[in-house]
C-alpha atoms as a PDB file:
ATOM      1  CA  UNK A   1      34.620   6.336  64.342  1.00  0.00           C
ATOM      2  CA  UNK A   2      34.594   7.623  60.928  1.00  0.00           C
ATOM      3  CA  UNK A   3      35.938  11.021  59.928  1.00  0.00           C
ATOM      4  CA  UNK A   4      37.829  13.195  57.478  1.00  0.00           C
ATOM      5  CA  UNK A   5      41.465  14.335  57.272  1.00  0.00           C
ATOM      6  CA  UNK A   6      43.151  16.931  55.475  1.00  0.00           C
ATOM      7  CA  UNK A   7      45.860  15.690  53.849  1.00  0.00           C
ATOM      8  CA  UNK A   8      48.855  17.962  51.594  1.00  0.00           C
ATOM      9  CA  UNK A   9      46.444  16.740  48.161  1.00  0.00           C
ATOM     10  CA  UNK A  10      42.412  16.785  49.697  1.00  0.00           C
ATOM     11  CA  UNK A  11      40.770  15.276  52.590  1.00  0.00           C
ATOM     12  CA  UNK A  12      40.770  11.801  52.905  1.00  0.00           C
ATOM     13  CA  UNK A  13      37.662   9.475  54.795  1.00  0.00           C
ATOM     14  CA  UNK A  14      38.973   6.852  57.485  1.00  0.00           C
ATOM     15  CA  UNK A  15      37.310   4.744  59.713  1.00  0.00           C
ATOM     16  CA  UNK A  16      38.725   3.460  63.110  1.00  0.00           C
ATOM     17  CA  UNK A  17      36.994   0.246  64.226  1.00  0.00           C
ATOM     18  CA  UNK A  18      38.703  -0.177  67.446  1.00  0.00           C
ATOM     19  CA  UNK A  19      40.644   1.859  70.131  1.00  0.00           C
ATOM     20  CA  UNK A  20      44.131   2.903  68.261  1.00  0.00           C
ATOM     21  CA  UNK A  21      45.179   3.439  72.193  1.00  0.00           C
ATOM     22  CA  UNK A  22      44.732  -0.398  72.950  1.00  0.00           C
ATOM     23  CA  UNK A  23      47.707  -2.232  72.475  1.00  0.00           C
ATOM     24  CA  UNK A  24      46.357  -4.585  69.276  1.00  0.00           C
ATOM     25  CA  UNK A  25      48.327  -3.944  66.150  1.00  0.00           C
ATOM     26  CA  UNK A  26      46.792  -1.551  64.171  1.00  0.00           C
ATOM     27  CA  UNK A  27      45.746  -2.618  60.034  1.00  0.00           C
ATOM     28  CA  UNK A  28      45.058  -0.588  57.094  1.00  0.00           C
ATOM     29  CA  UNK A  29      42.617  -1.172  54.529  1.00  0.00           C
ATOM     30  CA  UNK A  30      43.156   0.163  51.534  1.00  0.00           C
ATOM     31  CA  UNK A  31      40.730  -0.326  48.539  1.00  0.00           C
ATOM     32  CA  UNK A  32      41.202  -0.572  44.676  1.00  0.00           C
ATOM     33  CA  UNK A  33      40.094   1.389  42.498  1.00  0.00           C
ATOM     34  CA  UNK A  34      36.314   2.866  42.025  1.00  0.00           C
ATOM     35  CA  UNK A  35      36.285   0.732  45.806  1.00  0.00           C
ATOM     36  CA  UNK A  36      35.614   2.574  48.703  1.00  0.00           C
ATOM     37  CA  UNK A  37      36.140   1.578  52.410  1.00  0.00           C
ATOM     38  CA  UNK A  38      32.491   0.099  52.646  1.00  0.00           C
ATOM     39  CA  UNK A  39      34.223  -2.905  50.571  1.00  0.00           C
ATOM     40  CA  UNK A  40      35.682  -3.840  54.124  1.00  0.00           C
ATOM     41  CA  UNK A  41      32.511  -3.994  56.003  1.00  0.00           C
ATOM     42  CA  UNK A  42      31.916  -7.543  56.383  1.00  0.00           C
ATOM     43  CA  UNK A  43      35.789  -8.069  57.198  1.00  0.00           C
ATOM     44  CA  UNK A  44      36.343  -5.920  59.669  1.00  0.00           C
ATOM     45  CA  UNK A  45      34.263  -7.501  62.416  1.00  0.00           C
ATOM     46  CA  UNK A  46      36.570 -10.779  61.701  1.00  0.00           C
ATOM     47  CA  UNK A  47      39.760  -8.497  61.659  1.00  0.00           C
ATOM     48  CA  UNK A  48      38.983  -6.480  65.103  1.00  0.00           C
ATOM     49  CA  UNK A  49      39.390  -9.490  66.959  1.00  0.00           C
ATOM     50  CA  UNK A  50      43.033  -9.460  66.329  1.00  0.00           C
ATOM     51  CA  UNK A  51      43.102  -5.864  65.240  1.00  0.00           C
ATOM     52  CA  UNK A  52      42.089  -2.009  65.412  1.00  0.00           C
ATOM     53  CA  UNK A  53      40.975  -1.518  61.882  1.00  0.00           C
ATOM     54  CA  UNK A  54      41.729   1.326  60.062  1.00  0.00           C
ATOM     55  CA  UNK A  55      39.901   1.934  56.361  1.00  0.00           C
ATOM     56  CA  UNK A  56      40.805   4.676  54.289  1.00  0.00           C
ATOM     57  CA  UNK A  57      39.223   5.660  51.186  1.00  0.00           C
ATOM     58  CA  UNK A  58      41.286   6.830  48.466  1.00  0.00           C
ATOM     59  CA  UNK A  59      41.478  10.378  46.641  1.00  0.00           C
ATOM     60  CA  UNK A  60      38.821  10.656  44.187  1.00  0.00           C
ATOM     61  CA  UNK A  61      36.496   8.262  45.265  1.00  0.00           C
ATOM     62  CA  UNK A  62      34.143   7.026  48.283  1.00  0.00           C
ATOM     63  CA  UNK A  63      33.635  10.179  50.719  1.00  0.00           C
ATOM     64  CA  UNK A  64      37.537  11.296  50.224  1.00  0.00           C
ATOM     65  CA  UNK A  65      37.840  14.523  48.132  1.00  0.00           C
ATOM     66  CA  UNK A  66      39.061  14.532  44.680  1.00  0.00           C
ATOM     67  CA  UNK A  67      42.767  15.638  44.570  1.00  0.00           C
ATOM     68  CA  UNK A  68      43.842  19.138  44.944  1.00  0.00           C
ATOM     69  CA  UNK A  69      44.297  19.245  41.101  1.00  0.00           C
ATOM     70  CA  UNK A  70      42.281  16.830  39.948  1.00  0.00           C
ATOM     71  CA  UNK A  71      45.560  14.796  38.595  1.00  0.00           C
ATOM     72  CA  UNK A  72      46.236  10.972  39.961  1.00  0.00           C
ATOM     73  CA  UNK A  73      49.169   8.829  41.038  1.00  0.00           C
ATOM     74  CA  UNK A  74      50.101   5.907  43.131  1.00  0.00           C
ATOM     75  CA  UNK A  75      53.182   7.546  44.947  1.00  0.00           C
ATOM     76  CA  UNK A  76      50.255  10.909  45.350  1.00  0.00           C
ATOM     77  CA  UNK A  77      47.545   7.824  46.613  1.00  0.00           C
ATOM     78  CA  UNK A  78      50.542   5.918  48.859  1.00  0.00           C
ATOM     79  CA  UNK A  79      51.442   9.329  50.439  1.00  0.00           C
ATOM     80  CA  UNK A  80      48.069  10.860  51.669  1.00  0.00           C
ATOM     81  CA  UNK A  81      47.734   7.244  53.206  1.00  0.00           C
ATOM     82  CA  UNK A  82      50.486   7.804  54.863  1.00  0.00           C
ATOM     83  CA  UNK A  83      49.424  11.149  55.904  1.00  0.00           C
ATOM     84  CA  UNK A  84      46.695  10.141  57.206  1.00  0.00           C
ATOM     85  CA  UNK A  85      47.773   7.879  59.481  1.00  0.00           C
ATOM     86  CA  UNK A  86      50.156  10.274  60.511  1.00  0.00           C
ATOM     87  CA  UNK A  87      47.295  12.459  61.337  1.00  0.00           C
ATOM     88  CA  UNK A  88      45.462   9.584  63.773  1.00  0.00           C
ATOM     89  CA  UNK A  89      48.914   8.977  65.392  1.00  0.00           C
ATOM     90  CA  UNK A  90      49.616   5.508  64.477  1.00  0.00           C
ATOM     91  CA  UNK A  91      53.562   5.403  65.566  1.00  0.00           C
ATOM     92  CA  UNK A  92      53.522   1.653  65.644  1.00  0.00           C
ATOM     93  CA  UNK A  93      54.779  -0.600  62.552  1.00  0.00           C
ATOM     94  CA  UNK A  94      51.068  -1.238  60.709  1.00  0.00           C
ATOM     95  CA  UNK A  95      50.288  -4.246  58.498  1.00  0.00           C
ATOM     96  CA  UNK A  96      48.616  -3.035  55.432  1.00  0.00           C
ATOM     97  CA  UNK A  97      46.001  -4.881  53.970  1.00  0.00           C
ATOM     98  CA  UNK A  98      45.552  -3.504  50.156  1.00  0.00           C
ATOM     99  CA  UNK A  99      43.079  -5.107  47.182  1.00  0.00           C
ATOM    100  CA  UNK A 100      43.211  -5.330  43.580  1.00  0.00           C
ATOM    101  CA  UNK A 101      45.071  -1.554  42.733  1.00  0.00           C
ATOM    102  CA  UNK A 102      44.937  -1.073  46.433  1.00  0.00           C
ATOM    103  CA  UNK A 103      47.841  -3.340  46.886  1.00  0.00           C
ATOM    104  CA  UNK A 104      49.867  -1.729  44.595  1.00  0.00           C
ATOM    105  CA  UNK A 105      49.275   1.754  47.381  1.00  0.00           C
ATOM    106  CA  UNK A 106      50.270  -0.902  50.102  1.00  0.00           C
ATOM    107  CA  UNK A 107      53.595  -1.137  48.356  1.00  0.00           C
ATOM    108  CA  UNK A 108      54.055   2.260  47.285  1.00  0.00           C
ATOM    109  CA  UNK A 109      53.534   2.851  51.673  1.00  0.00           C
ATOM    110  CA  UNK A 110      56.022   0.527  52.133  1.00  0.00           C
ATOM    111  CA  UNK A 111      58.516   1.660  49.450  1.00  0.00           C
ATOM    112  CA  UNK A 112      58.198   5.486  51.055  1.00  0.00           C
ATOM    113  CA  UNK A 113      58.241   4.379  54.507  1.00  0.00           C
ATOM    114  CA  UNK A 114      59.095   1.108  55.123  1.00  0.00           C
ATOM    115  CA  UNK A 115      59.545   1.958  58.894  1.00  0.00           C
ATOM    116  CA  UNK A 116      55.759   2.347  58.841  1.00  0.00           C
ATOM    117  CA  UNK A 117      54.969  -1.018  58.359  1.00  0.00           C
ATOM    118  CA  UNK A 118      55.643  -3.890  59.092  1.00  0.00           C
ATOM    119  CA  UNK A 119      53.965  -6.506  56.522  1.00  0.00           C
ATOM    120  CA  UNK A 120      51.521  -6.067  54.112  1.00  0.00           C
ATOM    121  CA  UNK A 121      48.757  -8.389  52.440  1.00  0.00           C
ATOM    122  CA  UNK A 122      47.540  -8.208  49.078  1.00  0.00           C
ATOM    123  CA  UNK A 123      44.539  -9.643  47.440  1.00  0.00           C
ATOM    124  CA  UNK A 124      43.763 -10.044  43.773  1.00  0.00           C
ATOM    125  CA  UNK A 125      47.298  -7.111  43.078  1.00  0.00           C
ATOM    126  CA  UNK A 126      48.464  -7.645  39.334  1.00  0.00           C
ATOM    127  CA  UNK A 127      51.924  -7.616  38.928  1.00  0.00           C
ATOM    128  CA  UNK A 128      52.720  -7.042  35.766  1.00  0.00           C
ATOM    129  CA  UNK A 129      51.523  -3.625  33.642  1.00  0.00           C
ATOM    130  CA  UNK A 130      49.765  -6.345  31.125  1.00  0.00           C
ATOM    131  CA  UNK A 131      47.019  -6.814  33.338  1.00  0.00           C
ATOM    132  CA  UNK A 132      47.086  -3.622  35.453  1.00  0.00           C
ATOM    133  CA  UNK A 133      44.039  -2.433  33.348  1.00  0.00           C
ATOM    134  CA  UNK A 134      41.230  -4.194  35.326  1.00  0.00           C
ATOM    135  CA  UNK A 135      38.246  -2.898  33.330  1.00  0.00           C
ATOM    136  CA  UNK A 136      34.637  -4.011  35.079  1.00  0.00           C
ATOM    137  CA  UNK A 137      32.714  -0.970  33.081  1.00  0.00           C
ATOM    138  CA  UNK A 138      29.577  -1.283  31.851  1.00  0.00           C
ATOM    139  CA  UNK A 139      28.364   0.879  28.758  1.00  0.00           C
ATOM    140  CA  UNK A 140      26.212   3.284  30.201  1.00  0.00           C
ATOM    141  CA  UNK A 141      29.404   4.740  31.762  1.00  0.00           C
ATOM    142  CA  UNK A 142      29.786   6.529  28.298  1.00  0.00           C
ATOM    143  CA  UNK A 143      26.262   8.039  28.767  1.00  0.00           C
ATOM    144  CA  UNK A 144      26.120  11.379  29.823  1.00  0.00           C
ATOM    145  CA  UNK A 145      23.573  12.291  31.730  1.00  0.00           C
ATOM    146  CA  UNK A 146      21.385  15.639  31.481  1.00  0.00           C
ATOM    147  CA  UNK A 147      24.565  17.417  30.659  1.00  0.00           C
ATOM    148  CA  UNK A 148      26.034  16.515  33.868  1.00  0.00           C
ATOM    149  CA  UNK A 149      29.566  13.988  33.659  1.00  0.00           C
ATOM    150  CA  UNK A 150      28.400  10.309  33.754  1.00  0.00           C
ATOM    151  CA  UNK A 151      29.395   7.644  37.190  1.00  0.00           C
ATOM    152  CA  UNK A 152      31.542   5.404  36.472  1.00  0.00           C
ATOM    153  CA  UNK A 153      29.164   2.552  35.696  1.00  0.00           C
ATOM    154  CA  UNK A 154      30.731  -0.999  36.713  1.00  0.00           C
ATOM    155  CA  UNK A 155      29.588  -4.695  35.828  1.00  0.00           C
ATOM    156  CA  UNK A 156      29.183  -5.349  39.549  1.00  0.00           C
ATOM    157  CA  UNK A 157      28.650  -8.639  39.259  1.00  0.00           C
ATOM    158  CA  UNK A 158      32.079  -9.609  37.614  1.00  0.00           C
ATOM    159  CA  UNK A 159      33.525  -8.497  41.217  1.00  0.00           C
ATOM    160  CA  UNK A 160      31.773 -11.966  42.577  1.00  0.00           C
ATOM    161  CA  UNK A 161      32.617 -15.207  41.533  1.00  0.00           C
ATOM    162  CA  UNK A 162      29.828 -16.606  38.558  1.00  0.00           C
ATOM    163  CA  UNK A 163      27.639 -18.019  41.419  1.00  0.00           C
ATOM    164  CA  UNK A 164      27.888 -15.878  44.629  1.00  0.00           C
ATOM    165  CA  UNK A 165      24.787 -14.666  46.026  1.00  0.00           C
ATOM    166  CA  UNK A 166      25.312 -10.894  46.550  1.00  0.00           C
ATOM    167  CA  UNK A 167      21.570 -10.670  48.806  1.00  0.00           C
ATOM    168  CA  UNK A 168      23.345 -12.058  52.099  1.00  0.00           C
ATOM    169  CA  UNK A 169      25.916  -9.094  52.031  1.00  0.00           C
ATOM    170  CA  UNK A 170      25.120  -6.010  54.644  1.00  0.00           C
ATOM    171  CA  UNK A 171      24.924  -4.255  51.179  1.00  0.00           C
ATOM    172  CA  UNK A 172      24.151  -5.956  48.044  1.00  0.00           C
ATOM    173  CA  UNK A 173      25.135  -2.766  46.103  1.00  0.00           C
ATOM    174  CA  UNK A 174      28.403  -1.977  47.789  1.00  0.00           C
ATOM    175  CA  UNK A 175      30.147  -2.320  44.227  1.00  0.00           C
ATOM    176  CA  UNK A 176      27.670  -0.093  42.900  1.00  0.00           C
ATOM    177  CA  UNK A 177      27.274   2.741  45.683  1.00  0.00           C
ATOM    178  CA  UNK A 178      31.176   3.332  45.461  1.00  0.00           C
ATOM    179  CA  UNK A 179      31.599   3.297  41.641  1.00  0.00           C
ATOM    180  CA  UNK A 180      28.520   5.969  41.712  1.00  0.00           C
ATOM    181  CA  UNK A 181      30.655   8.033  43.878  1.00  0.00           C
ATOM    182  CA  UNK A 182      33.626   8.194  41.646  1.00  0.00           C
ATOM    183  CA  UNK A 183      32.530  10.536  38.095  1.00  0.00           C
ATOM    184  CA  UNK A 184      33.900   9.480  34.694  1.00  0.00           C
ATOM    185  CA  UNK A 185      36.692  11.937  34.082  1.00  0.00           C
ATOM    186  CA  UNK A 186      38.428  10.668  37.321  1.00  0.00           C
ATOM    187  CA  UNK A 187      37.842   7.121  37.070  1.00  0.00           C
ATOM    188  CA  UNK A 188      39.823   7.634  34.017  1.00  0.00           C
ATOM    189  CA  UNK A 189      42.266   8.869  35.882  1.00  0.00           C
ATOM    190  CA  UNK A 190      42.317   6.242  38.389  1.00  0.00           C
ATOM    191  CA  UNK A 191      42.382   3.631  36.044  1.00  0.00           C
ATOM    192  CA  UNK A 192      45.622   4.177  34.753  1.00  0.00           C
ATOM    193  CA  UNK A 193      48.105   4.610  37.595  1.00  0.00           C
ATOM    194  CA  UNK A 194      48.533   1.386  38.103  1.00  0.00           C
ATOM    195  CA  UNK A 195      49.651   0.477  34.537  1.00  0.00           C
ATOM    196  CA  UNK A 196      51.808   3.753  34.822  1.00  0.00           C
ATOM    197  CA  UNK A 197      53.748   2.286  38.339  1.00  0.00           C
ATOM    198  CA  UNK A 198      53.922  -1.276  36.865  1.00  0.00           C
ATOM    199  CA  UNK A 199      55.596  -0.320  34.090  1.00  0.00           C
ATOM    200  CA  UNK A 200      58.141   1.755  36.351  1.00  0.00           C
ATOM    201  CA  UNK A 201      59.195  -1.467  37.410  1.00  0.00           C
ATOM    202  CA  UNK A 202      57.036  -4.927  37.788  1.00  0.00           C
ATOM    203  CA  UNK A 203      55.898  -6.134  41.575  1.00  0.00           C
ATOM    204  CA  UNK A 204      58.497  -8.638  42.108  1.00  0.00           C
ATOM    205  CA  UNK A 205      61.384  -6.389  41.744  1.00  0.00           C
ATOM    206  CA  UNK A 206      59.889  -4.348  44.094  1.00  0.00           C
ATOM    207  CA  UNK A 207      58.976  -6.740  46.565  1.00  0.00           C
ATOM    208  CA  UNK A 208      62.164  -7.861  46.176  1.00  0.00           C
ATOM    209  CA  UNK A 209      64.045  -4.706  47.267  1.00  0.00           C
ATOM    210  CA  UNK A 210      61.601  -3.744  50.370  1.00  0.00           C
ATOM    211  CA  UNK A 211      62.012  -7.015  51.941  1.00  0.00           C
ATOM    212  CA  UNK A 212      58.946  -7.181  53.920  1.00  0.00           C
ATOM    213  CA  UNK A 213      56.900  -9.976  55.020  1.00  0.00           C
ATOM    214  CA  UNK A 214      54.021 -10.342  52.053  1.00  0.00           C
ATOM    215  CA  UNK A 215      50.805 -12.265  52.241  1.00  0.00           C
ATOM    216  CA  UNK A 216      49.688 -12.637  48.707  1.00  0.00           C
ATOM    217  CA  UNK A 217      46.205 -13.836  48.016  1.00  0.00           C
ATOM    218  CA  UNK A 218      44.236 -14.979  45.047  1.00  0.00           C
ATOM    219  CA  UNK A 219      40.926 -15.677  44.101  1.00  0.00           C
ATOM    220  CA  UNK A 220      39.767 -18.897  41.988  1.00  0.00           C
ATOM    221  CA  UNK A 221      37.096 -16.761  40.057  1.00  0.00           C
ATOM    222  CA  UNK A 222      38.380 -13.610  39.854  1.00  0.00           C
ATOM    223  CA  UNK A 223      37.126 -12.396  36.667  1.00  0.00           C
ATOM    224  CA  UNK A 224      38.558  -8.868  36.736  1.00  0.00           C
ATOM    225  CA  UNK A 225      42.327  -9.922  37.396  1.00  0.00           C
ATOM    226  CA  UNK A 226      41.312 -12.530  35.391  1.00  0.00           C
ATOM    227  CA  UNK A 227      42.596 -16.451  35.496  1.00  0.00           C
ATOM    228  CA  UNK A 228      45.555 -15.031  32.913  1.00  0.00           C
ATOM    229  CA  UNK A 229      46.441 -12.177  35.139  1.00  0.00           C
ATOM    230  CA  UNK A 230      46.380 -14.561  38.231  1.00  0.00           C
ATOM    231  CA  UNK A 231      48.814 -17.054  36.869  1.00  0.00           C
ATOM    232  CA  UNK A 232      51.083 -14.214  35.357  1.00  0.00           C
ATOM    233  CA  UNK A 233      51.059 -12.637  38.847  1.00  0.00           C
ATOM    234  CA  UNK A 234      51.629 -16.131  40.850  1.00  0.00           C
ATOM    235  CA  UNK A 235      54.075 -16.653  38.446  1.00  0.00           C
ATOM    236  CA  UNK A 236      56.023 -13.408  38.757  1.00  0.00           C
ATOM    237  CA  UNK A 237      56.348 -13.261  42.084  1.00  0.00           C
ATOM    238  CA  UNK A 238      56.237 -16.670  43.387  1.00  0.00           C
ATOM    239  CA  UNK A 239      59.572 -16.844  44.518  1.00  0.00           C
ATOM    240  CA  UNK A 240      59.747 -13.469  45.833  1.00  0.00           C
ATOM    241  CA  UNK A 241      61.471 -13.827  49.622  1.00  0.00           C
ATOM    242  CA  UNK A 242      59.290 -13.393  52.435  1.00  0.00           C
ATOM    243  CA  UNK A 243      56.283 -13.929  50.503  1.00  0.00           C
ATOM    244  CA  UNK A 244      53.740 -16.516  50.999  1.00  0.00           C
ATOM    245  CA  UNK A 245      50.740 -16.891  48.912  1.00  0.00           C
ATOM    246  CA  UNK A 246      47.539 -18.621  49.007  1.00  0.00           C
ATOM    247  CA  UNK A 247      44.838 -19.211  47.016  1.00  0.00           C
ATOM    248  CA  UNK A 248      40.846 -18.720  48.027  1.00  0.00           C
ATOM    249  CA  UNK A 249      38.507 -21.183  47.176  1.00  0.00           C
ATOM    250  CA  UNK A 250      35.459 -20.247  45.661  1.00  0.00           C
ATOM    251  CA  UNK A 251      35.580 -16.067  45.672  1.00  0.00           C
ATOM    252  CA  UNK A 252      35.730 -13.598  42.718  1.00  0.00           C
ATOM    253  CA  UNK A 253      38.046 -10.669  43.077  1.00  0.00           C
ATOM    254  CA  UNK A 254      36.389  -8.757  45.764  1.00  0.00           C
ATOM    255  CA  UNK A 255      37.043 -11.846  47.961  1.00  0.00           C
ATOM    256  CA  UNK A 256      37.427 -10.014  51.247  1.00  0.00           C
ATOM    257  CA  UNK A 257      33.463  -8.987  51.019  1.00  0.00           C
ATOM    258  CA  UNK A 258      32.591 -12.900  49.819  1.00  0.00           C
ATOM    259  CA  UNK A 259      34.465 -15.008  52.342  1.00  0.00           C
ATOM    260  CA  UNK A 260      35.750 -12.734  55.150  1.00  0.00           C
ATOM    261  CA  UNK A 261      36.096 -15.347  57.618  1.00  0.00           C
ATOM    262  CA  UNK A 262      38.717 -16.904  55.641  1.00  0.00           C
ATOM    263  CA  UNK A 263      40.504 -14.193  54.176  1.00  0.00           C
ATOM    264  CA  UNK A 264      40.716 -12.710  57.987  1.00  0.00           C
ATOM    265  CA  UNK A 265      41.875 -16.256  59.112  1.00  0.00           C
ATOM    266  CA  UNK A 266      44.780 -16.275  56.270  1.00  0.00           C
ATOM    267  CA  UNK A 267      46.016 -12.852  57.269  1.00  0.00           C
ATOM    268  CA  UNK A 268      46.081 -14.293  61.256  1.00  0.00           C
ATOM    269  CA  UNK A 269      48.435 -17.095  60.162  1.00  0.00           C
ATOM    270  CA  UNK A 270      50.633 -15.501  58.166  1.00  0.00           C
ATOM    271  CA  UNK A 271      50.486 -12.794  60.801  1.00  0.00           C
ATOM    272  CA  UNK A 272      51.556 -15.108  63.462  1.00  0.00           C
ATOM    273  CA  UNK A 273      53.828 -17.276  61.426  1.00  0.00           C
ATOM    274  CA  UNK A 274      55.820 -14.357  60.931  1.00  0.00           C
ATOM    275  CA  UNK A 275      55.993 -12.907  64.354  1.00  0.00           C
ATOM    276  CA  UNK A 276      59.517 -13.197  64.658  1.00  0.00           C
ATOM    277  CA  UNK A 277      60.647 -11.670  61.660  1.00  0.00           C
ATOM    278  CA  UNK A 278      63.960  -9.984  61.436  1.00  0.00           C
ATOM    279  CA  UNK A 279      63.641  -6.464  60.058  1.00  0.00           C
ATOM    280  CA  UNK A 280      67.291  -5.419  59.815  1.00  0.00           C
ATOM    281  CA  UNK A 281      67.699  -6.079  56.080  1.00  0.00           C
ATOM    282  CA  UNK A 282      64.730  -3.921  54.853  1.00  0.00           C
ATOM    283  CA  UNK A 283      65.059  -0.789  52.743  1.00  0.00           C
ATOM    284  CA  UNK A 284      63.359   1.983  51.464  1.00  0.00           C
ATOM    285  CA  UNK A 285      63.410   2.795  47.894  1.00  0.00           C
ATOM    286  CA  UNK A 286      62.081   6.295  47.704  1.00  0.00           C
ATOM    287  CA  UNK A 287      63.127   7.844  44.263  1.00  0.00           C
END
C-alpha cells in the first residue's frame, strides 16, 4: 500500500508492505540522500518475513514533496518521519532501519522520541562531519537544461561495489530514477545537513547518550563512504554501548539493494540477540 501524508513541512510518500494491524514489529526504512524508497525493493520481501515494512521517502526527493519552504534539515527530515508514522498509527516501539545520511534521520527519530523506537540499524552512516559529504555527482549535474534547473546527476555505479552486476536488480536504474527526481538546487540542500548535524556533535556522542540498541553495518567496497570514512566511522564508534557492528562482504554502499538476504539476516540476529533489552536507562536529548 503506497500513499501520501501530509505532514507540518509537505507530504511525505510511504509504503506499507504488510498489515500494520498484525502483531509483527513494525520497521522503517529510511533512505539517504538523492535515495528514494525504491532503494528498499529487493529487501523488503526478506524483511516482511519478520516484519511489516514501512518505507518513507524523504522531503525533497522520490514522490515526497519538497519542503514547505524549500529549506532542509535533519531534525525537519527526523520529524516528518515521525509524523508520518504518527499518521499510519504505529503506537508500538519501531526499529528503524536508516542508510548512508538516512541513518543519521534514524538517530535524529530516536534523539526526538526515543519512546518511538526501540533499536535502530544503520548501514554505510558516517560519523564524523569529515566524511559527511558523500559526493557520487557526475558533471552533467552542472548542465542546465533548456533553461529548466538540471537533476541531480549521480555516478550510479560508485553506489555498487567495482564488480556488481546491476542487470539482476528489479531495476537496474534505481540509483538513477531517484537522483532524477531530486532537482539541483535541493540536492544542494540535501547534501549538506548531514555535515551541518555532525558537526553539532559527532555519532558516538550521540549514540552514546540515547542508549539504544544499534546495529551498525559496513560495506567492504563502499566507494561513497569511502574505505577512509569506514575506518574513521568503525573507529569512532566502536565502543559505543549497545552497539554491534558488522561488516558485509562483497557490497558497495547501497548494500541493502546488492545483498539483501544478508543484510535482512544481520538485522534478524541482532534483532533477536537483543530481545531482552532493558530500556530503563534511555533518554531523549531533544534540544
Amino acid at each position: 500500500m503506497e500513499k501520501v501524508l501530509e505532514v507540518s513541512r509537505g507530504k511525505v510518500n510511504v509504503n506499507v508492505t504488510g498489515d500494520l494491524d498484525s502483531d509483527k514489529t513494525v520497521i522503517a526504512l529510511i533512505p539517504g540522500v538523492n535515495g528514494s524508497i525504491e532503494y528498499f525493493d529487493e529487501i523488503t520481501p526478506e524483511l516482511q518475513k519478520k516484519y511489516t515494512v514501512v518505507a518513507l521517502d524523504l522531503l525533497g526527493q522520490g514522490k515526497s514533496s519538497a519542503s514547505d519552504n524549500g529549506e532542509y534539515d535533519i531534525d525537519m527530515q527526523a520529524w516528518s518521519m515521525l509524523e508520518a508514522m504518527a499518521r499510519l498509527s504505529i503506537t508500538e516501539k519501531t526499529v528503524i532501519f536508516g542508510y548512508g545520511v538516512g541513518g543519521l534521520i534514524a538517530m535524529r527519530m530516536a534523539e526526538l522520541r526515543d519512546f518511538a523506537v526501540s533499536k535502530f540499524v544503520l548501514l554505510n552512516t558516517p560519523a564524523n562531519a569529515k566524511y559527511a559529504d558523500m559526493d557520487a555527482h557526475s558533471s552533467l549535474a552542472s548542465i542546465p537544461l533548456l533553461g529548466k534547473m538540471a537533476k541531480s546527476s549521480v555516478k550510479s555505479d560508485l553506489y555498487f561495489a567495482k564488480d556488481f552486476d546491476t542487470s539482476k536488480l528489479n531495476n537496474p536504474n534505481v540509483v538513477n530514477d531517484a537522483a532524477n527526481e531530486v532537482d539541483k538546487k535541493t540536492d544542494k540542500k540535501l547534501g549538506k545537513i548531514a555535515e551541518e548535524y555532525l558537526e553539532q556533535k559527532a555519532l558516538n556522542k550521540r549514540l552514546r547518550i540515547v542508549k539504544l540498541p544499534t546495529l551498525a553495518i559496513f560495506s567492504d567496497d563502499d566507494q561513497i563512504l569511502t574505505e577512509t570514512g569506514v575506518k574513521d566511522a568503525k573507529a569512532t564508534i566502536g565502543r559505543v554501548p549497545h552497539l554491534v557492528m558488522k561488516d558485509l562482504k562483497g557490497a558497495g554502499h547501497a548494500g541493502m539493494i546488492e545483498k539483501p538476504k544478508e543484510v535482512a539476516e544481520m538485522i534478524f540476529e541482532f534483532d533477536n540477540d537483543t530481545k531482552d533489552f532493558d530500556y530503563s536507562e534511555v533518554e531523549s536529548i531533544d534540544e
